[in-house]
Protein backbone atom coordinates (compact mmCIF):
# COMPACT_ATOMS: atom_id res chain seq x y z
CA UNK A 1 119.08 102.82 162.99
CA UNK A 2 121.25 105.54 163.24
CA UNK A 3 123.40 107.72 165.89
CA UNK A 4 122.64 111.11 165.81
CA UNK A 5 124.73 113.33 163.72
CA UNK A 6 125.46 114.84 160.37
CA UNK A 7 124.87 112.59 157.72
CA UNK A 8 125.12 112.17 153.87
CA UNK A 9 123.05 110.87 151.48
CA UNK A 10 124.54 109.69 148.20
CA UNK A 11 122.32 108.41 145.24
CA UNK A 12 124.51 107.46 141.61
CA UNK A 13 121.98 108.39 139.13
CA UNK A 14 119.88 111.78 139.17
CA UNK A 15 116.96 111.60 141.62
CA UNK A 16 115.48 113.63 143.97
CA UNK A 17 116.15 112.63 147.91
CA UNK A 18 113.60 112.92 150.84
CA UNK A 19 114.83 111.90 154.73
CA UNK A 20 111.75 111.52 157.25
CA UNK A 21 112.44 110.87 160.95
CA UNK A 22 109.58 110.60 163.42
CA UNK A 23 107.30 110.67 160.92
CA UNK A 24 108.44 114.20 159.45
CA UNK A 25 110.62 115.34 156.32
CA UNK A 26 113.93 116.93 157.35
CA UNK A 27 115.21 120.01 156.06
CA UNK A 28 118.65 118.92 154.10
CA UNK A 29 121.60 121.32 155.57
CA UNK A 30 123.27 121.17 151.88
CA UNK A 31 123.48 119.49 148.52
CA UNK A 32 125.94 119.00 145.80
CA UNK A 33 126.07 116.84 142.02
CA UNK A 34 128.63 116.26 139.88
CA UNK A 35 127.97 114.70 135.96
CA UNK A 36 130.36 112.59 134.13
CA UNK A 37 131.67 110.50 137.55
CA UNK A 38 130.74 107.07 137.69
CA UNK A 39 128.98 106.02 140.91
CA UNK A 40 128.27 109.53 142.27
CA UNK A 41 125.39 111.94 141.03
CA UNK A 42 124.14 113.49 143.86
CA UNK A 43 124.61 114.14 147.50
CA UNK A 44 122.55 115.15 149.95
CA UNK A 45 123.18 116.21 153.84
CA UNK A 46 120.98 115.82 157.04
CA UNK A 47 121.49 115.98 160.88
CA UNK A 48 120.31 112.88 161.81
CA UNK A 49 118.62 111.62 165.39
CA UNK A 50 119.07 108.37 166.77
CA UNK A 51 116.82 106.30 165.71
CA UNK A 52 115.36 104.83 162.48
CA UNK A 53 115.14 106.94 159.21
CA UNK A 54 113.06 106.60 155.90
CA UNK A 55 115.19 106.93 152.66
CA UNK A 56 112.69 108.18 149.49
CA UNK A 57 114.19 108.22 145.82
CA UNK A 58 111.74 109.89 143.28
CA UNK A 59 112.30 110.55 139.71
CA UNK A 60 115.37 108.79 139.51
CA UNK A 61 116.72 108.47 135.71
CA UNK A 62 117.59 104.36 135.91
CA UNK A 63 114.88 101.44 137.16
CA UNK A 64 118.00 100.67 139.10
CA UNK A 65 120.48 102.79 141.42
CA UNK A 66 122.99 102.61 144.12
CA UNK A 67 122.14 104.73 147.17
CA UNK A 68 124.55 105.31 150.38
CA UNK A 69 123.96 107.01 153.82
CA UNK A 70 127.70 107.61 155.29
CA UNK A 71 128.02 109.83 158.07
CA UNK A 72 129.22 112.80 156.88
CA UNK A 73 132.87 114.19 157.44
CA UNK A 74 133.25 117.88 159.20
């Protein structure tokens, strides 16, 4: 469950990252990676609704990875 709001995403090895709320994929409002910093790869941000969301990881490079939803600072 979530408030509504902006939110980020944050995944620690490459992947690609899908939202859905109410059974629909969300547009992200922006993106960003870094390589060579331990723990962070990519992150992804989405305005959020109240209510449950579905987190998708595909193609991620590890069996294995640490994922994060933080609401996002302005």
């Amino acid at each position: 469950m979530t408030s509504a709001g902006l939110y980020v995403v944050t995944i620690s090895e490459y992947g690609w990252i899908d939202v859905l709320q109410n059974g629909a994929y969300l547009k992200s409002n922006s993106f960003g990676g870094v390589t060579g910093c331990a723990g962070v790869r990519k992150s992804v941000r989405y305005d959020l609704s109240a209510g449950p969301v579905i987190i998708q990881v595909s193609g991620a490079a590890k069996d294995t990875i640490n994922l994060a939803l933080s609401p996002a600072s302005h």
